[in-house]
C-alpha atoms as a PDB file:
ATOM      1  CA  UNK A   1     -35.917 -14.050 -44.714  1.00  0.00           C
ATOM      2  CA  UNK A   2     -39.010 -12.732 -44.735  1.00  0.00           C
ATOM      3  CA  UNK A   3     -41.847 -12.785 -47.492  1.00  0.00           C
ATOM      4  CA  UNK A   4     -43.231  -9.457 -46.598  1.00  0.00           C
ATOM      5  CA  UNK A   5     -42.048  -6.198 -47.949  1.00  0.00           C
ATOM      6  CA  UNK A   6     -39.308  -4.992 -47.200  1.00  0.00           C
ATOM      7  CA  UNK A   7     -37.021  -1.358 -46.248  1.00  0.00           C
ATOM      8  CA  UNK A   8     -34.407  -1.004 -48.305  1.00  0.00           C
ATOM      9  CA  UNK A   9     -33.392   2.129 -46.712  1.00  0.00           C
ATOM     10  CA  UNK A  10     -30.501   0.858 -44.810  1.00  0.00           C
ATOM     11  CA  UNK A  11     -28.860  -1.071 -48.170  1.00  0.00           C
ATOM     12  CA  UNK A  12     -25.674   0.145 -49.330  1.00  0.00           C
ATOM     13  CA  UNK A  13     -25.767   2.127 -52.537  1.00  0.00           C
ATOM     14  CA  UNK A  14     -25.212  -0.208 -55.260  1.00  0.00           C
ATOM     15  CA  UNK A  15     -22.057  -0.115 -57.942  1.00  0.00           C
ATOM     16  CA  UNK A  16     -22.540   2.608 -60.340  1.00  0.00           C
ATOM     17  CA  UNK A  17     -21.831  -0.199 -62.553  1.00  0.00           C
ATOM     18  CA  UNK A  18     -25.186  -1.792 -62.163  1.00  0.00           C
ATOM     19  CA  UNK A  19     -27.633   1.593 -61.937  1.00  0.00           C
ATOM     20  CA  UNK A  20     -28.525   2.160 -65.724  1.00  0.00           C
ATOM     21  CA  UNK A  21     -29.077  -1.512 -65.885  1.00  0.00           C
ATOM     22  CA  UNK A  22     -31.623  -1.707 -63.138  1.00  0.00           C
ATOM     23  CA  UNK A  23     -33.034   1.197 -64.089  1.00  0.00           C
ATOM     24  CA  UNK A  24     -33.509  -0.502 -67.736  1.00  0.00           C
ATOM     25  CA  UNK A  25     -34.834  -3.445 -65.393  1.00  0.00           C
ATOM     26  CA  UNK A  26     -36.967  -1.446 -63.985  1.00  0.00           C
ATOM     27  CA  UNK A  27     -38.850   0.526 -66.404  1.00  0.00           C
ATOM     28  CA  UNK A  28     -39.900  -2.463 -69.233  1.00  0.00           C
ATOM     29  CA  UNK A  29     -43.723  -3.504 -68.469  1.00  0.00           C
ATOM     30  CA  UNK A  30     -43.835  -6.279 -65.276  1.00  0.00           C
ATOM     31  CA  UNK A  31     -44.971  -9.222 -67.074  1.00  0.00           C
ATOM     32  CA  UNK A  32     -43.244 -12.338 -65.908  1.00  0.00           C
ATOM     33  CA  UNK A  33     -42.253 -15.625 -66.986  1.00  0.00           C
ATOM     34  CA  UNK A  34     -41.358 -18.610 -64.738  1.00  0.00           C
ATOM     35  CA  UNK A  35     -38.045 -20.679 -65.635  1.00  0.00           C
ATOM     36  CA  UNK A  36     -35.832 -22.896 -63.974  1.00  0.00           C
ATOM     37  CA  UNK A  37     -32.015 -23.354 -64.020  1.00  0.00           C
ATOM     38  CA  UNK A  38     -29.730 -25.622 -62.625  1.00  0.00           C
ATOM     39  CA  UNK A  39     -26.467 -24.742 -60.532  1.00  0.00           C
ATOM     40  CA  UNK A  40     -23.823 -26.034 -58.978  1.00  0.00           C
ATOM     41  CA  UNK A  41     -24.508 -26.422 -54.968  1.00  0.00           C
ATOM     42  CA  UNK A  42     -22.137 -24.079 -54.084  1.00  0.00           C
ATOM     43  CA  UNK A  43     -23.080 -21.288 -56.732  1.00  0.00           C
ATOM     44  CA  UNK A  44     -26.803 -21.466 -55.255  1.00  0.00           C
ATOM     45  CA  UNK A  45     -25.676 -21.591 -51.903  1.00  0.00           C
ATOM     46  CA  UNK A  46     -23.465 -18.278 -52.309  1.00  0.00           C
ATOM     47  CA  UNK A  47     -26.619 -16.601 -54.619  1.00  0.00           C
ATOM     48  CA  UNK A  48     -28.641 -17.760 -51.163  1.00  0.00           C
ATOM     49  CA  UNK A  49     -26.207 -16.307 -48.596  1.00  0.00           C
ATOM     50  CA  UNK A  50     -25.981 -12.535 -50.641  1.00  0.00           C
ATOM     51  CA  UNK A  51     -29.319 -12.719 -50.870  1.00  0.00           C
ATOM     52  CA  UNK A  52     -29.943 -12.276 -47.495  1.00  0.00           C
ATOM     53  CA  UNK A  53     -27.028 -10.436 -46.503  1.00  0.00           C
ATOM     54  CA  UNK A  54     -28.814  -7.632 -48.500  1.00  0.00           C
ATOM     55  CA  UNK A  55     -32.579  -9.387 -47.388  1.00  0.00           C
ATOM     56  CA  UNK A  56     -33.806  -9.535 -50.916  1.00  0.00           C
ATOM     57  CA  UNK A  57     -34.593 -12.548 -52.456  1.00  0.00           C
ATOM     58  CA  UNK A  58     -32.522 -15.024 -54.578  1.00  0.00           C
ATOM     59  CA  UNK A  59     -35.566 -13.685 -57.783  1.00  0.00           C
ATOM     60  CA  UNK A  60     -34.105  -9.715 -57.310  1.00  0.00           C
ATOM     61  CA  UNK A  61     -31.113 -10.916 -57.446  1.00  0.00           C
ATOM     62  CA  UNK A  62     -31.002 -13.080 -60.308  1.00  0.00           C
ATOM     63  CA  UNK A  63     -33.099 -10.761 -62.274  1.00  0.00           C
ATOM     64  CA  UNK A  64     -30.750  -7.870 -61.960  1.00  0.00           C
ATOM     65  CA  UNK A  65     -27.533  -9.917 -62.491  1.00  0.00           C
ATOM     66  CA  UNK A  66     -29.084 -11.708 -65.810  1.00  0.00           C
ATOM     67  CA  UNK A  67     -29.817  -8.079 -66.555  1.00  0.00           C
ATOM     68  CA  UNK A  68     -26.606  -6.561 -65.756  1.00  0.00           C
ATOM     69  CA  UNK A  69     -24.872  -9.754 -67.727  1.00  0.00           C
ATOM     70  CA  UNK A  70     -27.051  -9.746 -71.265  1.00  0.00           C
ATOM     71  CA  UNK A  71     -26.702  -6.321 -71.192  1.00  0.00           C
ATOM     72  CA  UNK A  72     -22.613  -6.076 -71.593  1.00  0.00           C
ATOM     73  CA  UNK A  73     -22.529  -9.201 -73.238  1.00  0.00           C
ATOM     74  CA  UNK A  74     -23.382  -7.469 -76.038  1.00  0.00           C
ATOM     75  CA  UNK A  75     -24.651  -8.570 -79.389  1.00  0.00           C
ATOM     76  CA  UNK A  76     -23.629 -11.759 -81.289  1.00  0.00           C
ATOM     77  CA  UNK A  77     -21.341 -11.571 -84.178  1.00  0.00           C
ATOM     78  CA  UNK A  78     -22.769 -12.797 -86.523  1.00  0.00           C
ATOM     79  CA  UNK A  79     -19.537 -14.270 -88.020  1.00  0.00           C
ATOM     80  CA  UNK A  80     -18.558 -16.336 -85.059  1.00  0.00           C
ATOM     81  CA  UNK A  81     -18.535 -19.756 -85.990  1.00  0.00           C
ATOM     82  CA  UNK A  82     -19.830 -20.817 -82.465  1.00  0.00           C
ATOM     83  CA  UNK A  83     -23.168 -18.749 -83.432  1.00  0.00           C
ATOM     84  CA  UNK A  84     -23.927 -21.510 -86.463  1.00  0.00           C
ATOM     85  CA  UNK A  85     -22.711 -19.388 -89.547  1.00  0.00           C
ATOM     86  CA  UNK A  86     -21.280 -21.308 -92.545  1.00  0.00           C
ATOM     87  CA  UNK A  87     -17.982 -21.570 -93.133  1.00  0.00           C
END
C-alpha cells in the first residue's frame, strides 16, 4: 500500500450503520495522540488484509471502528459492580 494520498472514489459506500459515526469522527478538531495496543496475530493480520482490500491504512481503520464501538457501547452504569461501585 501506498503512503501517498489516495482516491477513494471507487470504494464501496460504507454501512449506513457507520455514517453518523464517521461523520462524528470527522468533525471533532484533528489533534492526535499516539498509543499502542496489542493483538492477537491473527486479529492484526485480518485488520492488515481489510485494510488494503479497501487501500486505507490499518490508522483509518482503527480510528473509525474504536469510533463506531465507544459510540454504541454506550455509557457505564454506574451501578454495575464491574465499574468499582460499593456494594
Amino acid at each position: 500500500m501506498s503512503g501517498g494520498a489516495r482516491d477513494c472514489s471507487h470504494h464501496p459506500p460504507l454501512p449506513r450503520t457507520l455514517l453518523p459515526s464517521l461523520v462524528t469522527v470527522a468533525a471533532r478538531p484533528t489533534s492526535r495522540v499516539s498509543t499502542a495496543v496489542r493483538l492477537p496475530a491473527e486479529l492484526h493480520a485480518e485488520l492488515q488484509q481489510r485494510a488494503e482490500e479497501r487501500e486505507v491504512s490499518v490508522n483509518f481503520l482503527v480510528t473509525r471502528a474504536v469510533a463506531h464501538y465507544l459510540k454504541a457501547l454506550g455509557p457505564a452504569d454506574p451501578l454495575s459492580p464491574s465499574q468499582g461501585a460499593a456494594t
